[in-house]
Protein backbone atom coordinates (compact mmCIF):
# COMPACT_ATOMS: atom_id res chain seq x y z
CA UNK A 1 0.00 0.00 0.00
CA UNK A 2 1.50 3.29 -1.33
CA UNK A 3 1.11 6.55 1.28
CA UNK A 4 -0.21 8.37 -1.75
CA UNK A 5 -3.45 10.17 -1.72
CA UNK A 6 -6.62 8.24 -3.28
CA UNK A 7 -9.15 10.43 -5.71
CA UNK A 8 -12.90 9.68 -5.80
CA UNK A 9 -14.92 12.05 -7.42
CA UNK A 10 -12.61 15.06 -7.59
CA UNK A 11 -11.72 14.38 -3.41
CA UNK A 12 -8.64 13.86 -2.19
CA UNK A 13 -8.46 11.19 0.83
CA UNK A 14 -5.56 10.79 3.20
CA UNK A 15 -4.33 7.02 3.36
CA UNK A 16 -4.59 7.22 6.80
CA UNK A 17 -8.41 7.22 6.03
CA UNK A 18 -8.05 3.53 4.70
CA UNK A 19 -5.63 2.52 7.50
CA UNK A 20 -8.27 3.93 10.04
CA UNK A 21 -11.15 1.50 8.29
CA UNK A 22 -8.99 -1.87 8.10
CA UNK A 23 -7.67 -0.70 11.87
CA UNK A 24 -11.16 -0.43 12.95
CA UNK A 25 -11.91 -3.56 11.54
CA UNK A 26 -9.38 -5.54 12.90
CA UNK A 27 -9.68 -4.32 15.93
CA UNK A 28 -13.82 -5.34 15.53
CA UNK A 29 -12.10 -8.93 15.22
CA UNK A 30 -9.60 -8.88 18.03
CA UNK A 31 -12.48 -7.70 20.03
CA UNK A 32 -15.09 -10.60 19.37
CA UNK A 33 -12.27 -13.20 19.55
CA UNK A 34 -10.96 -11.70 23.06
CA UNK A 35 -14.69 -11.72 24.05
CA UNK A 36 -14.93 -15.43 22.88
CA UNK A 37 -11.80 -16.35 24.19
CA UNK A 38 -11.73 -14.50 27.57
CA UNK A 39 -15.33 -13.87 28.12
CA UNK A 40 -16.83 -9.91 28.78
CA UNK A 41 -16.94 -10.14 32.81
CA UNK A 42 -12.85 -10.27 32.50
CA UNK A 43 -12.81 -7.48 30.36
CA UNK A 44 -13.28 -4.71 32.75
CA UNK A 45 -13.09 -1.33 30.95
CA UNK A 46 -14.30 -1.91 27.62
CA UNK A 47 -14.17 1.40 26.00
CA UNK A 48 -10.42 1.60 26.89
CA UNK A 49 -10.24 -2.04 25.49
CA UNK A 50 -12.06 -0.75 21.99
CA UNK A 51 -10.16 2.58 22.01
CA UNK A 52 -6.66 0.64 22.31
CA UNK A 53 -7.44 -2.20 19.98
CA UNK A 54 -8.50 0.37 16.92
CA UNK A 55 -4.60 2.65 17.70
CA UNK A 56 -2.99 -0.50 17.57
CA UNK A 57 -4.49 -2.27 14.92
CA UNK A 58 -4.15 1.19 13.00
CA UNK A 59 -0.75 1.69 13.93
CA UNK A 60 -0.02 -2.32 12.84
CA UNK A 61 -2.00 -1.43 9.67
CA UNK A 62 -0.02 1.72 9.04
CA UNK A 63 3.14 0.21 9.94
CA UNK A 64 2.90 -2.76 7.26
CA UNK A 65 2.04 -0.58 5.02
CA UNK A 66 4.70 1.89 5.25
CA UNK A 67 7.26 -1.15 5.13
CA UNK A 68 5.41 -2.72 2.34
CA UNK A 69 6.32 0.19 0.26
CA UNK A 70 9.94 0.49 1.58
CA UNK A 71 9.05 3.74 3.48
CA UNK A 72 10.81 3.17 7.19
């Protein structure tokens, strides 16, 4: 994935637009497999488990990204 900015209709979007959308997902998968796995009453604080599961998963997503292109 290039860090290059994507055209639709004459609008510019910021990569970091697409990052934020697979981040969220994979953090919607994390989430349901922790909740599987673990079960909810262990998972105290669950906004600060969904808030720190989408920046990580973003930053992951970003991350491969960036090193899939050769960026470091």
């Amino acid at each position: 994935m290039a860090l290059k900015e994507y055209a639709l209709g004459g609008i510019y979007f910021s990569p970091l637009l697409l990052y934020a959308v697979l981040g969220a997902l994979g953090a919607l998968i994390l989430r349901s497999l922790l909740h599987r796995l673990v079960g909810s009453s262990r998972l105290w604080f669950e906004a600060w488990l969904d808030a720190s599961l989408f920046v990580l998963c973003t930053a992951a997503v970003a991350w491969f990204g960036a090193n899939a292109t050769g960026i470091t």
